[in-house]
Protein backbone atom coordinates (compact mmCIF):
# COMPACT_ATOMS: atom_id res chain seq x y z
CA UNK A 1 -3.81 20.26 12.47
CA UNK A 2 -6.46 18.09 10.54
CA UNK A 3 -7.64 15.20 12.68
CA UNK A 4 -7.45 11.74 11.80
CA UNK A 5 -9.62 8.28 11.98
CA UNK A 6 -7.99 5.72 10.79
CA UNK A 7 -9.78 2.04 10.10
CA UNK A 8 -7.82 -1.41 9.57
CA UNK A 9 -9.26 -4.63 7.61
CA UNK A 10 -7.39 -7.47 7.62
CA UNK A 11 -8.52 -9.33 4.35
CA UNK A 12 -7.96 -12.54 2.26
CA UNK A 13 -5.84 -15.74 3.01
CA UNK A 14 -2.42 -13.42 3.42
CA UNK A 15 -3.98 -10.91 6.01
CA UNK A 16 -3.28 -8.12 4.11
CA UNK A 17 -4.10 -4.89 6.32
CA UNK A 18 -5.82 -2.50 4.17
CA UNK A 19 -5.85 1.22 5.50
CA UNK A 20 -9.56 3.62 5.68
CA UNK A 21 -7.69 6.85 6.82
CA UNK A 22 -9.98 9.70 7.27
CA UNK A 23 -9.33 13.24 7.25
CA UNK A 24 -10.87 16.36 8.05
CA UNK A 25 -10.28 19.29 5.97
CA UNK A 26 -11.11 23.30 6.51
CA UNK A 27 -14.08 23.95 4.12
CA UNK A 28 -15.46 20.53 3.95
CA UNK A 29 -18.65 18.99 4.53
CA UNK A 30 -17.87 15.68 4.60
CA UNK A 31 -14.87 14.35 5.53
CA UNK A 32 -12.14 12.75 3.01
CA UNK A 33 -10.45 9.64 3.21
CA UNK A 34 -7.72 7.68 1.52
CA UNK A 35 -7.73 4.02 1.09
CA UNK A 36 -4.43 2.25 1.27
CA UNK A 37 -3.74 -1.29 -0.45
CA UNK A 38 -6.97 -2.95 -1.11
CA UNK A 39 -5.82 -6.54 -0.87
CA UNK A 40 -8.71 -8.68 -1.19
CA UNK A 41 -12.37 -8.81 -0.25
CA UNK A 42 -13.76 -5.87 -2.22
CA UNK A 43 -17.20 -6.20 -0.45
CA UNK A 44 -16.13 -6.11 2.93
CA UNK A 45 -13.97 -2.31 1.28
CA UNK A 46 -16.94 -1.27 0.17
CA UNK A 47 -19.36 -2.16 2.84
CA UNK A 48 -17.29 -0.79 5.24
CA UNK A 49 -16.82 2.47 3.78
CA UNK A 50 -20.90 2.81 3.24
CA UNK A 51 -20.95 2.13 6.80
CA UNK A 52 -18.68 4.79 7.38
CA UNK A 53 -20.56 7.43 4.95
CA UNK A 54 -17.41 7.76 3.10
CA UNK A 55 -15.88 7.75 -0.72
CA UNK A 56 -12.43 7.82 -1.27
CA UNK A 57 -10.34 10.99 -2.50
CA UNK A 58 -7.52 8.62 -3.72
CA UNK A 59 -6.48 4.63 -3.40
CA UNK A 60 -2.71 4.63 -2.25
CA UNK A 61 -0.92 1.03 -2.97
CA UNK A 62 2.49 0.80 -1.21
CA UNK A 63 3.31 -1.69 -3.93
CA UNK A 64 2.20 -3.74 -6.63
CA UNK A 65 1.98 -7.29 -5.29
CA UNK A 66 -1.13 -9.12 -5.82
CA UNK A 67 -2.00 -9.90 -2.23
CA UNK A 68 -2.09 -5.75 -1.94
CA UNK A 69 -4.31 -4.98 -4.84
CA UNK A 70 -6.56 -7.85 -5.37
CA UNK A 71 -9.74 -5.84 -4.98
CA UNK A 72 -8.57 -2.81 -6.69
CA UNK A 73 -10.66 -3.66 -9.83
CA UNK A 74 -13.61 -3.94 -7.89
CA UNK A 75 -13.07 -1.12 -5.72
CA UNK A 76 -12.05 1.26 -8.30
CA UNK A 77 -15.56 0.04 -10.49
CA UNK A 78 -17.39 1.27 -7.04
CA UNK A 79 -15.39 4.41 -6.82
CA UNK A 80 -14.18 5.64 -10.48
CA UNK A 81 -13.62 8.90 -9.04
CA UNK A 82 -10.79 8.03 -6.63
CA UNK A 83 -7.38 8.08 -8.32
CA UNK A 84 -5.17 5.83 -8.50
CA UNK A 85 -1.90 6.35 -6.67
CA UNK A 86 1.49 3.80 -6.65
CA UNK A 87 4.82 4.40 -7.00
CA UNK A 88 6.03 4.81 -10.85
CA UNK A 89 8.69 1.62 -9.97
CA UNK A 90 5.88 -0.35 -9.49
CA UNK A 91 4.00 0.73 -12.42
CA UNK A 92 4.38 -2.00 -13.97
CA UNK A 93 2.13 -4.20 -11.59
CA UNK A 94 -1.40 -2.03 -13.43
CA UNK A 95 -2.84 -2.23 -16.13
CA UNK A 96 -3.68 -4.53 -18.49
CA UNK A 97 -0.26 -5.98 -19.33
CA UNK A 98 0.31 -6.69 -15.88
CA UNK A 99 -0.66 -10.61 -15.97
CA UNK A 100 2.63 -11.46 -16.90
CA UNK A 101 4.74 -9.93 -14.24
CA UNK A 102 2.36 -11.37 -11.52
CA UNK A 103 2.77 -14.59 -12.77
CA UNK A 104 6.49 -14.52 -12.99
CA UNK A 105 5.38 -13.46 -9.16
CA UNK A 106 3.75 -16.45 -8.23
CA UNK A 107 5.46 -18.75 -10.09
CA UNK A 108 2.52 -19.18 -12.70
CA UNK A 109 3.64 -20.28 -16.59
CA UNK A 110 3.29 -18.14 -18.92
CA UNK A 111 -0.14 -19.68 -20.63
CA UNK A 112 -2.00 -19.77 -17.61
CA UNK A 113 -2.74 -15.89 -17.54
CA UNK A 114 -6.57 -17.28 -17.56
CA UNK A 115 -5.74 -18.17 -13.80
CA UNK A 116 -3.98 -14.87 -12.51
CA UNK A 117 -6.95 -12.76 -14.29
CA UNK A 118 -8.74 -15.12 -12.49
CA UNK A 119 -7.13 -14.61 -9.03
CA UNK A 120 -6.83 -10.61 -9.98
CA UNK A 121 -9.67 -9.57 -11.76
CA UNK A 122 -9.52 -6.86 -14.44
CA UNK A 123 -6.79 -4.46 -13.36
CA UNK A 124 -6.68 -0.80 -14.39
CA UNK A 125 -4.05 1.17 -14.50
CA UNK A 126 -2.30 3.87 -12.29
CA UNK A 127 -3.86 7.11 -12.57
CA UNK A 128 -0.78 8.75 -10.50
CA UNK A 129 2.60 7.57 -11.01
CA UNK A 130 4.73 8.18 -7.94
CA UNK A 131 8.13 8.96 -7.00
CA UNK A 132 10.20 10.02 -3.76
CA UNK A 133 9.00 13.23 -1.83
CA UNK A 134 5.35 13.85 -3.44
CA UNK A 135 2.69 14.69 -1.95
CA UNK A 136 -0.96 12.79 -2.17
CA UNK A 137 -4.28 14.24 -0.10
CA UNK A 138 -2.10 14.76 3.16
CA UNK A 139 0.66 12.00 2.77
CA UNK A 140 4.48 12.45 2.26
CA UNK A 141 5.64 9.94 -0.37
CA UNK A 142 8.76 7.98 0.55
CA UNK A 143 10.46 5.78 -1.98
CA UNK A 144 11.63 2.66 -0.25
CA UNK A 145 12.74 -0.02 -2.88
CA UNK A 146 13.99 -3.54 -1.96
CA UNK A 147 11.15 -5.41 -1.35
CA UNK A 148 10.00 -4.37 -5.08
CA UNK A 149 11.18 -1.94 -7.11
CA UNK A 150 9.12 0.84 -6.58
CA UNK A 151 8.28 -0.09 -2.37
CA UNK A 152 6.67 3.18 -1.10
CA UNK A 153 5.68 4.47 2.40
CA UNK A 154 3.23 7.09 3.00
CA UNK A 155 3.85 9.37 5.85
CA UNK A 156 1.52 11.87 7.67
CA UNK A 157 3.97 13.96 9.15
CA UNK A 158 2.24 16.18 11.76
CA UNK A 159 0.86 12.83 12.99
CA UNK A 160 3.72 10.72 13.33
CA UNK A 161 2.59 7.77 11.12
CA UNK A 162 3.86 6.03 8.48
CA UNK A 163 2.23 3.50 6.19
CA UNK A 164 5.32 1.44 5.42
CA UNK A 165 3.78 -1.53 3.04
CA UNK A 166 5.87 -4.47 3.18
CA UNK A 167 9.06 -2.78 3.92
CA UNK A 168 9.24 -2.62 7.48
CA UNK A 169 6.95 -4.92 9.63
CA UNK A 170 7.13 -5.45 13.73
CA UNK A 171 9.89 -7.64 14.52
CA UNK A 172 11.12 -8.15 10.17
CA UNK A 173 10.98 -7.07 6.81
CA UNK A 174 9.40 -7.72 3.78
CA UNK A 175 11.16 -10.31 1.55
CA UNK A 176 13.17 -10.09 -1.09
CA UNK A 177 13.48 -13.07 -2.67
CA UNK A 178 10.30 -12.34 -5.36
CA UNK A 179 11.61 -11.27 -9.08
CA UNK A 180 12.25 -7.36 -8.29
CA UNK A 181 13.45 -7.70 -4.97
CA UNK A 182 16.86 -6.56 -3.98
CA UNK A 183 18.38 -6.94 -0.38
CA UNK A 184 20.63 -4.05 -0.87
CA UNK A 185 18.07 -2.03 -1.60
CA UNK A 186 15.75 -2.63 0.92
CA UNK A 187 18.89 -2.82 3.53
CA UNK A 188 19.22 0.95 2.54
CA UNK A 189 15.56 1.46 2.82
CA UNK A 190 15.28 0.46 6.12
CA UNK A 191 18.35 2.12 7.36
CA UNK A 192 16.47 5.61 6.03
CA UNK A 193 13.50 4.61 7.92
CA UNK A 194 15.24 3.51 11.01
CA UNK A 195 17.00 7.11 10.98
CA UNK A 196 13.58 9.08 11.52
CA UNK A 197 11.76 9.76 14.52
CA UNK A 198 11.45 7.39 16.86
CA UNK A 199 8.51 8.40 17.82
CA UNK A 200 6.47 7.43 14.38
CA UNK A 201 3.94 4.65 14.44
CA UNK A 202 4.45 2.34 11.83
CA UNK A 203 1.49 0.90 10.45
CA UNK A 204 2.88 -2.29 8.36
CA UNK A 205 1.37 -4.27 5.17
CA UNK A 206 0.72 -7.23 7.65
CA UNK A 207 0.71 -7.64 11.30
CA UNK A 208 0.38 -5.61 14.34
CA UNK A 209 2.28 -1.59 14.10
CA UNK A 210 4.77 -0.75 16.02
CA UNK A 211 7.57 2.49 15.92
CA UNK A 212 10.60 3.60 14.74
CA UNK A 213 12.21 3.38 18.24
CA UNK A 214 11.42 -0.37 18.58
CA UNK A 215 13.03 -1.37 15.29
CA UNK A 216 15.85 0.34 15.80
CA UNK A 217 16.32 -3.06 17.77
CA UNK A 218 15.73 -5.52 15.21
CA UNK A 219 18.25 -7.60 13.22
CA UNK A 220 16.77 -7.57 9.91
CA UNK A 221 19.10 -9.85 8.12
């Protein structure tokens, strides 16, 4: 079994928790690590991960929301190397037509794409388009739509731990009343979730973790 480290930031005005999760692996010398939804605050990513002595293998977004990639431009500048990894439903969120579907997002006209470039920075496009049951470094991808179209989780199975985005939080779950959410969708989401091991940590988009077994208890909707 590969051992684990695994770092949270909480960054930028929504407190986005961005994931360092660092692996060992047979055969390396240094040890790999994914990073998971850089939100915001590129420098404190980057810093942080020079502090650690560490590049990352791949940058994993559970979706495509702006408060969960706003330093991904930077980041990706620092780190060309590591791949970029989101679900192919979310696709749409990269790249350099994505302006307009963020501002639809925040509720931004049209002509003011000058102000979500602003807020977003240059963003480049997926490198690895995802879908249900891949496999990334050592994560299990799970499709879990509802909160956006292409929601995904990333699971390390041996460990027990799931990095479920914004589609299951402690106590709630993520919204769905943002162009591309759907309630039934993420109502069958969770319910595939909710039916796993009750014994997985849950590591949310925002807030504190919790498990399986404690949601089990929560009135969603």
């Amino acid at each position: 079994m590969e051992k684990y480290q695994i770092k949270r930031l909480v960054l930028g005005a929504n407190e986005t928790n961005c994931y360092i999760v660092v692996y060992d692996s047979a055969g390396e010398k240094t040890p790999r690590c994914a990073l998971i939804d850089p939100g915001d605050e590129a420098a404190v990513i980057i810093a942080q991960l020079g502090k650690m002595s560490l590049r990352p293998s791949h940058i994993l977004l559970t979706h495509g929301h702006f408060d969960h990639i706003a330093a991904l431009g930077e980041v990706h500048t620092a780190y060309p190397e590591a791949p970029i990894a989101i679900h192919r439903g979310d696709a749409p969120y990269l790249g350099p037509n994505c302006l307009r579907l963020h501002g639809r997002t925040l509720g931004v006209a049209k002509e003011d794409d000058a102000f979500i470039e602003l807020q977003l920075g240059s963003v480049p496009s997926p490198n690895l388009e995802l879908v249900d049951g891949d496999r990334v470094g050592p994560f299990k991808v799970l499709s879990v739509p509802g909160h956006t179209p292409g929601s995904a989780a990333f699971l390390l199975e041996e460990q027990n731990i799931m990095f479920s985005g914004d589609t299951l939080f402690k106590g709630t779950c993520g919204r769905v009343d943002l162009p591309g959410g759907n309630r039934r969708a993420i109502e069958e989401s969770l319910q595939r979730l909710l039916a796993m091991d009750g014994a997985i940590q849950v590591l949310p988009g925002h807030g504190d973790s919790t498990t399986i077994a404690a949601e089990r208890k929560t009135r969603f909707f």
